[in-house]
C-alpha atoms as a PDB file:
ATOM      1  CA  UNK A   1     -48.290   1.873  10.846  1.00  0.00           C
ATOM      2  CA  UNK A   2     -49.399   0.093  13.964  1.00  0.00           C
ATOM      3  CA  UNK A   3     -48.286  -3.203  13.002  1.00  0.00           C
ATOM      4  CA  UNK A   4     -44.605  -1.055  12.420  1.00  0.00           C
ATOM      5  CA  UNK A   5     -44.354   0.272  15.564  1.00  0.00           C
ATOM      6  CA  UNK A   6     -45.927  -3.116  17.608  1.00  0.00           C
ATOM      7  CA  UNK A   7     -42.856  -4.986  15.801  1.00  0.00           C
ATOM      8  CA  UNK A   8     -40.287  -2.320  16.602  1.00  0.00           C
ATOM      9  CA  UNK A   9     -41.249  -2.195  20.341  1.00  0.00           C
ATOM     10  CA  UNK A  10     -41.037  -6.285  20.008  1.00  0.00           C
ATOM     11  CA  UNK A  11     -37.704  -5.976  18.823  1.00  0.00           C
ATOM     12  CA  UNK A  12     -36.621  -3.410  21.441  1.00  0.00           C
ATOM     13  CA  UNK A  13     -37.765  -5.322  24.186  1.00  0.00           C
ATOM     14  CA  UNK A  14     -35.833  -8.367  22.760  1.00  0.00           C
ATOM     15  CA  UNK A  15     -32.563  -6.297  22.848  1.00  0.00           C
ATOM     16  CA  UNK A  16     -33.446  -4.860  26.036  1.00  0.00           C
ATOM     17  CA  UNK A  17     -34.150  -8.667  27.707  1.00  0.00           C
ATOM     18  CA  UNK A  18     -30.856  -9.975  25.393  1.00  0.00           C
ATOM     19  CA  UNK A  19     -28.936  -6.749  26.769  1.00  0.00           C
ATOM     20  CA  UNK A  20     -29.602  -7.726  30.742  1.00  0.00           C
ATOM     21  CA  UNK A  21     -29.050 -11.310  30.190  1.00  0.00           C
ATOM     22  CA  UNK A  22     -25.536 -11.056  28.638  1.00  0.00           C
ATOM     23  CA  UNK A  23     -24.872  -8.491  32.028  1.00  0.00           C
ATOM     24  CA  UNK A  24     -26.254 -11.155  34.306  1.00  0.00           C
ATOM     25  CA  UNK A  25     -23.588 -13.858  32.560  1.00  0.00           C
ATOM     26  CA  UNK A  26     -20.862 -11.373  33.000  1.00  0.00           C
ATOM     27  CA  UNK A  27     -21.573 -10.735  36.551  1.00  0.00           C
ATOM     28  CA  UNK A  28     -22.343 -14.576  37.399  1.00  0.00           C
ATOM     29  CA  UNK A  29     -18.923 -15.139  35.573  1.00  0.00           C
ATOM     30  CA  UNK A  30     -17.040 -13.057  38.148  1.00  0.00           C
ATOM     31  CA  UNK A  31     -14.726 -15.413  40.243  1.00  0.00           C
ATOM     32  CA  UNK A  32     -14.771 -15.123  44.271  1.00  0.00           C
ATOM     33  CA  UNK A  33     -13.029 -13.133  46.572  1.00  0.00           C
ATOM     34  CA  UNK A  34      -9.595 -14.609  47.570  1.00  0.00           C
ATOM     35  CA  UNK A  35      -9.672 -14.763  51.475  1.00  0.00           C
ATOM     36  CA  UNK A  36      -5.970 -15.034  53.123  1.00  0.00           C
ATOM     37  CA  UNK A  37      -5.469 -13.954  57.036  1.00  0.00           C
ATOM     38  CA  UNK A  38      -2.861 -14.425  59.249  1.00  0.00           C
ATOM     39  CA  UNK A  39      -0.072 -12.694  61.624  1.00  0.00           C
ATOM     40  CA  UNK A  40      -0.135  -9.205  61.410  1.00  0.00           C
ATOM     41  CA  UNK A  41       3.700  -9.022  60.782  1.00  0.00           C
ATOM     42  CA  UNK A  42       3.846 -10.745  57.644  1.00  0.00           C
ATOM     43  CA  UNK A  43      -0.339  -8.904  57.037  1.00  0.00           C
ATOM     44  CA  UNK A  44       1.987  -5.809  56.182  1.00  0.00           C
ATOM     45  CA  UNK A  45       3.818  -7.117  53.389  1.00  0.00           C
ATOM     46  CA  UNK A  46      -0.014  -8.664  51.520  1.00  0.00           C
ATOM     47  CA  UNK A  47      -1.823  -5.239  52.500  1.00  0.00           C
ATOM     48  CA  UNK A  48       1.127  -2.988  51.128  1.00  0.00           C
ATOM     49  CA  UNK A  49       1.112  -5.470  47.953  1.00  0.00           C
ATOM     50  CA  UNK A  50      -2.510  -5.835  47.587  1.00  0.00           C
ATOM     51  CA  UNK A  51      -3.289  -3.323  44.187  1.00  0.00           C
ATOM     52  CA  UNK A  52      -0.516  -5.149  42.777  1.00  0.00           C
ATOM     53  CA  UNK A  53      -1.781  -9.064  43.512  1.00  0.00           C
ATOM     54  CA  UNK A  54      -4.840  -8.159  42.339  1.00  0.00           C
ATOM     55  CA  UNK A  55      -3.578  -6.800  39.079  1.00  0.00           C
ATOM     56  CA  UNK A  56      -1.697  -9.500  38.770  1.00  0.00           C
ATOM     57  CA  UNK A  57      -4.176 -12.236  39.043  1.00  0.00           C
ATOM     58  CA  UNK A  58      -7.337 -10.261  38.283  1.00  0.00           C
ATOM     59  CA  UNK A  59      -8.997 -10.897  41.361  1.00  0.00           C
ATOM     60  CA  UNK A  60     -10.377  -9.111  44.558  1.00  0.00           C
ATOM     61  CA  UNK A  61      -8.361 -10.559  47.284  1.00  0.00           C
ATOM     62  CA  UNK A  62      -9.588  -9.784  51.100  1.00  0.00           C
ATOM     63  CA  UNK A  63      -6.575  -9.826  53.695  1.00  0.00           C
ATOM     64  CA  UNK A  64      -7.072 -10.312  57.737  1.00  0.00           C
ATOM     65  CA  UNK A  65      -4.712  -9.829  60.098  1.00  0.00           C
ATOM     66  CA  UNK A  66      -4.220  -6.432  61.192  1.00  0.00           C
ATOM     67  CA  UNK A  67      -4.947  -6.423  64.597  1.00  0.00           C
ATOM     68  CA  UNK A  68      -3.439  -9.846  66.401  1.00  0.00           C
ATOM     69  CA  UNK A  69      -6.244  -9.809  69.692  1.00  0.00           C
ATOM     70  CA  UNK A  70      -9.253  -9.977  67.343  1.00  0.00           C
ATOM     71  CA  UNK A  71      -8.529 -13.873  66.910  1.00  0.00           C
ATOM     72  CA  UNK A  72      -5.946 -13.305  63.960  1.00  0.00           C
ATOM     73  CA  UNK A  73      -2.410 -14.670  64.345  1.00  0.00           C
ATOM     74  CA  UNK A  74      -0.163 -17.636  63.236  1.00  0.00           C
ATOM     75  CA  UNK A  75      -2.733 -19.943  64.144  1.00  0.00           C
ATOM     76  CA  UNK A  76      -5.690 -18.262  62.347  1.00  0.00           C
ATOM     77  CA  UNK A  77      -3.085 -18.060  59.307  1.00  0.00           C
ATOM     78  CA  UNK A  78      -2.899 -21.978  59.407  1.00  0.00           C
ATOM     79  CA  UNK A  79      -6.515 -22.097  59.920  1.00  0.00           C
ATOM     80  CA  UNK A  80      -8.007 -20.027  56.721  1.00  0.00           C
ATOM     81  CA  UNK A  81      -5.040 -22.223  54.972  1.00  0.00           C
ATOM     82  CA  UNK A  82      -7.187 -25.372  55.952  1.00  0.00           C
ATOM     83  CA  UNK A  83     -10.147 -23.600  54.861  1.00  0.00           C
ATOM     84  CA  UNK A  84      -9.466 -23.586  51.048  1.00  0.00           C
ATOM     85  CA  UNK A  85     -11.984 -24.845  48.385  1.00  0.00           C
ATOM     86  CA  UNK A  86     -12.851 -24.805  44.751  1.00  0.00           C
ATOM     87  CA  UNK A  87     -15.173 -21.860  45.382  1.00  0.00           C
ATOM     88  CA  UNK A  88     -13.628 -20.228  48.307  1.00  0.00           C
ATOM     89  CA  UNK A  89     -10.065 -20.254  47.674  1.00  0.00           C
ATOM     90  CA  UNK A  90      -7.492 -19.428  50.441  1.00  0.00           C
ATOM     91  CA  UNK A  91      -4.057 -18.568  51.804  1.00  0.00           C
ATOM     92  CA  UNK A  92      -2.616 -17.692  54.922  1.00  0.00           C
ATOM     93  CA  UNK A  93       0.578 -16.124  57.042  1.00  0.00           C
ATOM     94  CA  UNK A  94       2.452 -16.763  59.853  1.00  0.00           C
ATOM     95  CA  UNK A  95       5.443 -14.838  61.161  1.00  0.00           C
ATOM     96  CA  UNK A  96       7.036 -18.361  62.705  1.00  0.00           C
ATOM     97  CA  UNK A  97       8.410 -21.245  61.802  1.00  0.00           C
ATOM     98  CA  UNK A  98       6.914 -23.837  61.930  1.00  0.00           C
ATOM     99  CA  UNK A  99       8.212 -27.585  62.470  1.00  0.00           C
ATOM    100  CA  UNK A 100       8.012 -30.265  60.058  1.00  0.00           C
ATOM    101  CA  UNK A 101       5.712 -32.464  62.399  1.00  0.00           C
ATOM    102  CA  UNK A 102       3.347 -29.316  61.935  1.00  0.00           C
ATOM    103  CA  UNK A 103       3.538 -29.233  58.727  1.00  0.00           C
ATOM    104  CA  UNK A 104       2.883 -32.796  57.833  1.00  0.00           C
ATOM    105  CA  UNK A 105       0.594 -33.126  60.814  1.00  0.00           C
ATOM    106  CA  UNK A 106      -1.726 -30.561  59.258  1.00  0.00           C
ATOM    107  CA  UNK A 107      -0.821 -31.221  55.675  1.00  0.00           C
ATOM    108  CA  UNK A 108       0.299 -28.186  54.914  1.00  0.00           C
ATOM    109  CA  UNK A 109       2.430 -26.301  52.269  1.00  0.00           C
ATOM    110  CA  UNK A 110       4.900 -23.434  53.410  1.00  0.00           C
ATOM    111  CA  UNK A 111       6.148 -20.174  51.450  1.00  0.00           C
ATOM    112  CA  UNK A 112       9.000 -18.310  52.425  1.00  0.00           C
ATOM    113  CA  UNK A 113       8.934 -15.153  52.301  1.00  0.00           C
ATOM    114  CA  UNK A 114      11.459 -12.945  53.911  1.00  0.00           C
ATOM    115  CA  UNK A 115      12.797 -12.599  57.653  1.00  0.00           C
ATOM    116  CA  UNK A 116      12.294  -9.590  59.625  1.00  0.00           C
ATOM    117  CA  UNK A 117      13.750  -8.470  61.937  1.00  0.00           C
ATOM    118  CA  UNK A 118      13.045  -8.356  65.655  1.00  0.00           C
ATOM    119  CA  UNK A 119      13.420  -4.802  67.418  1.00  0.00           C
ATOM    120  CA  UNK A 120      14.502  -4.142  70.755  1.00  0.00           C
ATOM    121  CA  UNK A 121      12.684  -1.108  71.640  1.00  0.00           C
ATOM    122  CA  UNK A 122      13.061   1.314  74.810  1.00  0.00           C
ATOM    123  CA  UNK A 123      11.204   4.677  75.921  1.00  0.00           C
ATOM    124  CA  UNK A 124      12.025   7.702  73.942  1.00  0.00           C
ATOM    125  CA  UNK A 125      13.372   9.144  77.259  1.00  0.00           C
ATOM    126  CA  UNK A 126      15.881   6.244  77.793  1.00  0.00           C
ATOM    127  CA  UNK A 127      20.025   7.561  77.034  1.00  0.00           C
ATOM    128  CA  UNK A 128      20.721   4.187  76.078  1.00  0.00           C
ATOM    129  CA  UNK A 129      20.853   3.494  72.382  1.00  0.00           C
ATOM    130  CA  UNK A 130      23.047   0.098  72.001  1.00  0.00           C
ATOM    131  CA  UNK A 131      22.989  -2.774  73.862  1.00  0.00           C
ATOM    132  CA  UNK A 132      25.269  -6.392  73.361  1.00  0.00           C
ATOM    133  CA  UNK A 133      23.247  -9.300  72.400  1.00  0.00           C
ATOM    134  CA  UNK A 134      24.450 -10.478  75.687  1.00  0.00           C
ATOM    135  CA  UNK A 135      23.052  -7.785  77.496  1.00  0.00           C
ATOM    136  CA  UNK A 136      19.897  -8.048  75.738  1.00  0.00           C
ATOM    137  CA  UNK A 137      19.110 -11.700  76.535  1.00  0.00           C
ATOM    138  CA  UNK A 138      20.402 -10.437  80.753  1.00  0.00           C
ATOM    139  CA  UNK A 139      17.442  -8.227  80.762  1.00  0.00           C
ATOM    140  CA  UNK A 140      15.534 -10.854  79.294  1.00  0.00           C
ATOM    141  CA  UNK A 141      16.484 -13.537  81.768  1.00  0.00           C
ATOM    142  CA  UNK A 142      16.236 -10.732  84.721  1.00  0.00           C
ATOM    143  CA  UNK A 143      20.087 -10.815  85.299  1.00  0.00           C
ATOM    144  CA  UNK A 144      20.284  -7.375  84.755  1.00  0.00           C
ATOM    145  CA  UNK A 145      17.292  -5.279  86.684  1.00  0.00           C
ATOM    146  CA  UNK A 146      18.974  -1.782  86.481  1.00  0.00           C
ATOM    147  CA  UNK A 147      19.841   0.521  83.500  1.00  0.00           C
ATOM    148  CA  UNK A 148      22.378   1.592  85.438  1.00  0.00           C
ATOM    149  CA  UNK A 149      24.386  -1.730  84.558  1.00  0.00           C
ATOM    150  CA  UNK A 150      24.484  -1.232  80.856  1.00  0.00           C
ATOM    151  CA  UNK A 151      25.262   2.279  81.059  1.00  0.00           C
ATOM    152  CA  UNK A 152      21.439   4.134  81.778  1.00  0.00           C
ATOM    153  CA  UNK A 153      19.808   6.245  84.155  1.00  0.00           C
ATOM    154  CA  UNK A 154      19.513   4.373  88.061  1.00  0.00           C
ATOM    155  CA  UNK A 155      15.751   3.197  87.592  1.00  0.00           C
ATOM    156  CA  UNK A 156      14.741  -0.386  87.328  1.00  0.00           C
ATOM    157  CA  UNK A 157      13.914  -1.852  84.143  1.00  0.00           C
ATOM    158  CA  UNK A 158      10.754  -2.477  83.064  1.00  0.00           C
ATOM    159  CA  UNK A 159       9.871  -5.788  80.937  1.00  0.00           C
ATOM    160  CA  UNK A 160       7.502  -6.216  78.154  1.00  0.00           C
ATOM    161  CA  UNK A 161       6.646  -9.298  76.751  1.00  0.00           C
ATOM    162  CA  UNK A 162       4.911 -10.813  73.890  1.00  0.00           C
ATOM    163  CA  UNK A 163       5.520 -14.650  74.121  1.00  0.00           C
ATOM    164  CA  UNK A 164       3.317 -16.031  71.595  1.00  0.00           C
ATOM    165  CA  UNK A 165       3.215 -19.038  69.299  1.00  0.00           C
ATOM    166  CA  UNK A 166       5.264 -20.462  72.824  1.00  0.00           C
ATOM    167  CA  UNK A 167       5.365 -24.230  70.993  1.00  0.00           C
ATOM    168  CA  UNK A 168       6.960 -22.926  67.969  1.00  0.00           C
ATOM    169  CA  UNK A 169      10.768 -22.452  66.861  1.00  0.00           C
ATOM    170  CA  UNK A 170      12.399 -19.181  65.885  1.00  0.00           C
ATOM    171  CA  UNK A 171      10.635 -15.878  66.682  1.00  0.00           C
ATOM    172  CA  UNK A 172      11.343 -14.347  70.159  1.00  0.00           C
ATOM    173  CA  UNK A 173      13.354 -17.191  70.515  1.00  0.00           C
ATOM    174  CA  UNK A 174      15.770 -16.198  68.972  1.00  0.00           C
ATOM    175  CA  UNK A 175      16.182 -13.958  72.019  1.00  0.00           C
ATOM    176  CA  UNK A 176      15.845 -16.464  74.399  1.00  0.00           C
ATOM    177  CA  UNK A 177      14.855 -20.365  73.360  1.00  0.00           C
ATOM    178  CA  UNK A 178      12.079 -21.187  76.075  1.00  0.00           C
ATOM    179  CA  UNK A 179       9.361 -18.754  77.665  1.00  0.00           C
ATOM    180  CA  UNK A 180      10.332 -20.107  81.332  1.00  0.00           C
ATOM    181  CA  UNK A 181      13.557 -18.474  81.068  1.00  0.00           C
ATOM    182  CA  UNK A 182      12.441 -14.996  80.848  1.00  0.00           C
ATOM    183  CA  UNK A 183      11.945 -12.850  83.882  1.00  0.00           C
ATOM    184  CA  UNK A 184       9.870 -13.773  85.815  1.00  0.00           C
ATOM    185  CA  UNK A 185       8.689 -10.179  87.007  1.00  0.00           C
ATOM    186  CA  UNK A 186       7.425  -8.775  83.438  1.00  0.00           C
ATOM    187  CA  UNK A 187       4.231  -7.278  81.850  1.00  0.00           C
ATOM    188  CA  UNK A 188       2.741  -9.646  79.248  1.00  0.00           C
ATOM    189  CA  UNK A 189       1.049  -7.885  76.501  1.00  0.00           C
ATOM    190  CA  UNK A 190      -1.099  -9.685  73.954  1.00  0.00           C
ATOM    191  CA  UNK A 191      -0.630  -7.662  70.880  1.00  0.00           C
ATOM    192  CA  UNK A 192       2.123  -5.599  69.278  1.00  0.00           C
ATOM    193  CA  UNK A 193      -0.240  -2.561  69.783  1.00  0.00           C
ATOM    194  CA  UNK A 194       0.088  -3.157  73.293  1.00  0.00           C
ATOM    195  CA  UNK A 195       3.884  -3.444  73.387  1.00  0.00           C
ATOM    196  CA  UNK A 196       3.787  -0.560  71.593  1.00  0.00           C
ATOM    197  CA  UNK A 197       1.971   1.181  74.254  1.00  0.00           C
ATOM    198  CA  UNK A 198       3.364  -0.106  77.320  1.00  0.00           C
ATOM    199  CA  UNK A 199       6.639   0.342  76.170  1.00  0.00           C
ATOM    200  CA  UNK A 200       5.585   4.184  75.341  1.00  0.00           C
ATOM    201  CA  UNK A 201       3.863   4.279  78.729  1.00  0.00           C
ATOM    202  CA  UNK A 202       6.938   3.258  81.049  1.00  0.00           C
ATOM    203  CA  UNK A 203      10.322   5.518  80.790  1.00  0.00           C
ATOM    204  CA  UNK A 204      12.099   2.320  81.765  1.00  0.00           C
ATOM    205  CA  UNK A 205      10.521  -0.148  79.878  1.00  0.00           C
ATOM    206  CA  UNK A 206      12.372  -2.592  76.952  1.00  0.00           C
ATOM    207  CA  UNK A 207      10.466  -4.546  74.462  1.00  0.00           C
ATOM    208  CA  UNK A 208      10.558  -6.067  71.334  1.00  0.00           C
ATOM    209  CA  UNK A 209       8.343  -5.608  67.890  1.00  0.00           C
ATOM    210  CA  UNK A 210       8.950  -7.097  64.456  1.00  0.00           C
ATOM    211  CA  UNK A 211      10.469  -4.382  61.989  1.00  0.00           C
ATOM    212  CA  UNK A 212       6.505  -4.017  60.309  1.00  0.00           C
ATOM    213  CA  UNK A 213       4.928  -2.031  62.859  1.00  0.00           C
ATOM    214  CA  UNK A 214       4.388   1.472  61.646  1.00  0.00           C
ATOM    215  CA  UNK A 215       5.280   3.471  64.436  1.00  0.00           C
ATOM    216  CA  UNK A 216       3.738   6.923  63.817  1.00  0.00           C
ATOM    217  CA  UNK A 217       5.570  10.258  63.761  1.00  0.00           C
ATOM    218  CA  UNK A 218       3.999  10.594  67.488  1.00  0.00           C
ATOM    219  CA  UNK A 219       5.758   7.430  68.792  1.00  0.00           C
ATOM    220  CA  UNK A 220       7.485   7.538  71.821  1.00  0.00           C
ATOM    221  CA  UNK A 221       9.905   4.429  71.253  1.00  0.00           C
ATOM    222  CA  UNK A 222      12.692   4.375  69.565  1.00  0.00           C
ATOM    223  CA  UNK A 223      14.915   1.276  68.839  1.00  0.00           C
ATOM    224  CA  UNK A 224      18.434   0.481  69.997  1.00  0.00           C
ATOM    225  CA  UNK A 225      21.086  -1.490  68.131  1.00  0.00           C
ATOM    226  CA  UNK A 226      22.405  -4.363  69.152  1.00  0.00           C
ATOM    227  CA  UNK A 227      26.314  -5.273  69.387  1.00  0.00           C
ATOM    228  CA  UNK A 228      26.741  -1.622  67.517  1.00  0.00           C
ATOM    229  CA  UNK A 229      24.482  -3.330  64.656  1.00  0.00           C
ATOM    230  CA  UNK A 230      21.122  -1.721  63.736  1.00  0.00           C
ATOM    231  CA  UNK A 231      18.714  -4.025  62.523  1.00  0.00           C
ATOM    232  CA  UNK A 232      18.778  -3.989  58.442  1.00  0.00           C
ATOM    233  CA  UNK A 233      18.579  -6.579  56.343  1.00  0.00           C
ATOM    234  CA  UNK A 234      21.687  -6.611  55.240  1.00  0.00           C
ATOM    235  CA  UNK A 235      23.047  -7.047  58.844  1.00  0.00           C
ATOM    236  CA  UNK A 236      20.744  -9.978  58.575  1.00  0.00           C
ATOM    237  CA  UNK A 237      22.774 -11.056  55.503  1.00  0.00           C
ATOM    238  CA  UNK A 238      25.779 -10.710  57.549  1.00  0.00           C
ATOM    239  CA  UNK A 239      24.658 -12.088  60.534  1.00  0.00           C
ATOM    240  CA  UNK A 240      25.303  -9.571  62.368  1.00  0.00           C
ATOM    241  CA  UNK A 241      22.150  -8.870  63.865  1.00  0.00           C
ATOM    242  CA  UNK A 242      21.006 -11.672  65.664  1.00  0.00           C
ATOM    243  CA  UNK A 243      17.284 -11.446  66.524  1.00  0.00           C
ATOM    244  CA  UNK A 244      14.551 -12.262  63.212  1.00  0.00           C
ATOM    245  CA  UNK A 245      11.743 -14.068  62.831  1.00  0.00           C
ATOM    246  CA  UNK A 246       9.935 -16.009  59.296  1.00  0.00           C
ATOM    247  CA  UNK A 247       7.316 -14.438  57.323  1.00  0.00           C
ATOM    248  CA  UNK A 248       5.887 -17.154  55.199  1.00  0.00           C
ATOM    249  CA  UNK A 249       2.352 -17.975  53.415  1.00  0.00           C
ATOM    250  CA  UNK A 250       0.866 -21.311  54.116  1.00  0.00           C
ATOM    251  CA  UNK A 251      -1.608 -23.239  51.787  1.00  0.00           C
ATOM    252  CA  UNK A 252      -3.201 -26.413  51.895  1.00  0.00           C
ATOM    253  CA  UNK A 253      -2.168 -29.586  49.573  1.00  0.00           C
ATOM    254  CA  UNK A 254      -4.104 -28.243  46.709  1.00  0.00           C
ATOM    255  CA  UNK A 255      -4.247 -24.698  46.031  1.00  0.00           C
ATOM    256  CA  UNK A 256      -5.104 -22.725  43.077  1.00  0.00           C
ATOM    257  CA  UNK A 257      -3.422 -21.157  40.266  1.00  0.00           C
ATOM    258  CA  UNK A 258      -4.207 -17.532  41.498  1.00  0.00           C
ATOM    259  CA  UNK A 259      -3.276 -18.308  44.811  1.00  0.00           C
ATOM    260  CA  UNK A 260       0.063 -19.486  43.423  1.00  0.00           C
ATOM    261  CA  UNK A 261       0.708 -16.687  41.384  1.00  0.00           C
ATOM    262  CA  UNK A 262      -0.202 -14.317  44.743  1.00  0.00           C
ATOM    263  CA  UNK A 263       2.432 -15.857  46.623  1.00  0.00           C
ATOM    264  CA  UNK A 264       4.719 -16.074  44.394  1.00  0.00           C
ATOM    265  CA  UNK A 265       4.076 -12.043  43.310  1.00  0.00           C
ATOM    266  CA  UNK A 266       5.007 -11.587  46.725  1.00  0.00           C
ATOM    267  CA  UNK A 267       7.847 -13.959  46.967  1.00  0.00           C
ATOM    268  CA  UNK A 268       9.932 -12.924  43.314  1.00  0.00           C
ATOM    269  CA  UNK A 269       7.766  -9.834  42.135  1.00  0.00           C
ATOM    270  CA  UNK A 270       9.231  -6.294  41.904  1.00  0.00           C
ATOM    271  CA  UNK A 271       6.906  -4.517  44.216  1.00  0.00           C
ATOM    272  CA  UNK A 272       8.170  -6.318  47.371  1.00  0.00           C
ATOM    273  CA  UNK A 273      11.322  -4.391  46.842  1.00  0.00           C
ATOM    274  CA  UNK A 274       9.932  -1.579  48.102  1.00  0.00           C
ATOM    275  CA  UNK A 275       8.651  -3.305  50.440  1.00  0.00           C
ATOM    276  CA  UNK A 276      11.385  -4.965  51.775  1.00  0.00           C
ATOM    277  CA  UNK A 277      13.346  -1.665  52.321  1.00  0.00           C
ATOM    278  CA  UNK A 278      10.854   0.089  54.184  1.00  0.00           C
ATOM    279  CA  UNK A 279      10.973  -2.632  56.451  1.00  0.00           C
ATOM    280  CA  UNK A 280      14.493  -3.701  55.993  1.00  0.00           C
ATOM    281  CA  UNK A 281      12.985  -6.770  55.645  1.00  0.00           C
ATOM    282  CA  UNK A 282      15.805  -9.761  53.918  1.00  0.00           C
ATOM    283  CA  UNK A 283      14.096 -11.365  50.853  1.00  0.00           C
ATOM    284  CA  UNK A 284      14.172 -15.068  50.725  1.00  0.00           C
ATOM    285  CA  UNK A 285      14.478 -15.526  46.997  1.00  0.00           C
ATOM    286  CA  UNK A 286      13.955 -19.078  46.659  1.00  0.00           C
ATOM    287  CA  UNK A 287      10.037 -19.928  45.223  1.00  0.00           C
ATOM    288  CA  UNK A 288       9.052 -23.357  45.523  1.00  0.00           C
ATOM    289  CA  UNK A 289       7.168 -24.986  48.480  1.00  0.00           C
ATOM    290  CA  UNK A 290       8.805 -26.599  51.485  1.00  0.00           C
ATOM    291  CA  UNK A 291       8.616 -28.303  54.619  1.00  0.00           C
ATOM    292  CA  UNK A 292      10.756 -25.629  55.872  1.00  0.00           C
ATOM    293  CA  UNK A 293      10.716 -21.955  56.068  1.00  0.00           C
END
């Protein structure tokens, strides 16, 4: 009876040791996070998409990005790009275009994703709630100092800036082509939290956010059209409104198959629509790779 027993706790101890060593393959089969970071604009779109990349692909993916003065940006999007490998795989986002001498120079690969479109936003308190382009880019330049020129109150504007990425095409410039020709007299934020806040802060302040920041119900900005055009994508389309920016992904040379089939989720999958209209957001259709945005 002993020898029964000593061979039945042998054999339970072999199932038990068989048991944890199939778990430990399992687990040491898991594949690595996916790492992307970027611009906090084009952050949105991954974040809201995130259950549905990883369902997609199967993996945990990690996004950075969500606040722009804690080192993320355009730049730290190209960066983690640069950063791929075999066992720590990649991707990042920028929310400008970005030249072809970039591109090549750093050797990488470019996504496009959608444009956005670029708010002009005033105080809650401000009467004025449309603006021509033309009047825009005056208060930009500092040609027009008073609200009482484009139909406001008699108090002096206030200007809030966010010049960043100041090297590359598209963005703010869309506004206005080169940083030196804004006013001169102007707050410079850092972040689109702090826009957001100045903006809110001054009852004669103008700014300008992409169409991605969540506001709140407790903002105190509201946004103005432009040329009698509010800014939708399909007055994007239309070309109507005439202030965007470029949400793309970026890659190196050589990324992987699940990175692929992330961006491309993103790019051609049906849970950006939803995305897209929150955030009236126009949907560049088009998946391959380019030099170009």
């Amino acid at each position: 009876m002993k020898q029964f027993f000593s061979s039945l706790l042998r054999s339970c101890v072999g199932f038990l040791v068989l048991g944890i060593s199939v778990a430990q393959a399992e687990v040491g089969a898991v594949k690595p996070v996916i790492t992307g970071g970027g611009a906090h604009f084009a952050w949105v779109v991954f974040k809201s998409l995130k259950p549905d990349l990883e369902r997609v692909t199967g993996r945990s993916i990690e996004l950075h990005g969500q606040n722009s003065t804690l080192g993320m940006g355009c730049n730290a999007g190209i960066k983690t790009a640069l950063r791929n490998a075999s066992d720590h795989e990649t991707f990042g986002f920028v929310c400008c275009p970005l030249s072809e001498q970039e591109v090549a120079a750093k050797k990488l690969l470019v996504y496009p994703i959608a444009l956005e479109p670029v708010l002009i936003v005033v105080n809650k308190a401000n009467p004025v709630s449309n603006l021509s382009s033309e009047q825009v880019r005056g208060i930009m330049r500092g040609d027009i100092v008073n609200w009482r020129e484009v139909g406001g109150r008699d108090e002096p504007i206030v200007l809030v800036a966010r010049l960043h990425c100041k090297k590359r095409p598209g963005h703010w410039k869309t506004i206005l082509p080169d940083a030196g020709a804004f006013r001169q007299q102007r707050l410079n934020v850092s972040s689109a939290a702090d826009m957001v806040q100045r903006v809110g802060d001054f009852k004669s302040a103008v700014g300008h956010i992409g169409s991605t920041w969540n506001f709140g119900t407790d903002s105190n900005l509201k946004v103005v059209s432009v040329d009698g055009y509010k800014p939708t994508a399909e007055n994007l389309r239309s070309k109507h409104y005439p202030f965007f920016r470029n949400l793309s992904a970026v890659t190196d040379q050589h990324p992987s198959d699940d990175v692929l089939a992330i961006i491309r989720e993103v790019q051609t999958g049906p849970a950006f629509e939803a995305v897209a209209k929150r955030y009236q957001l126009l949907k560049l259709h088009t998946y391959q790779a380019s030099n170009m945005p």
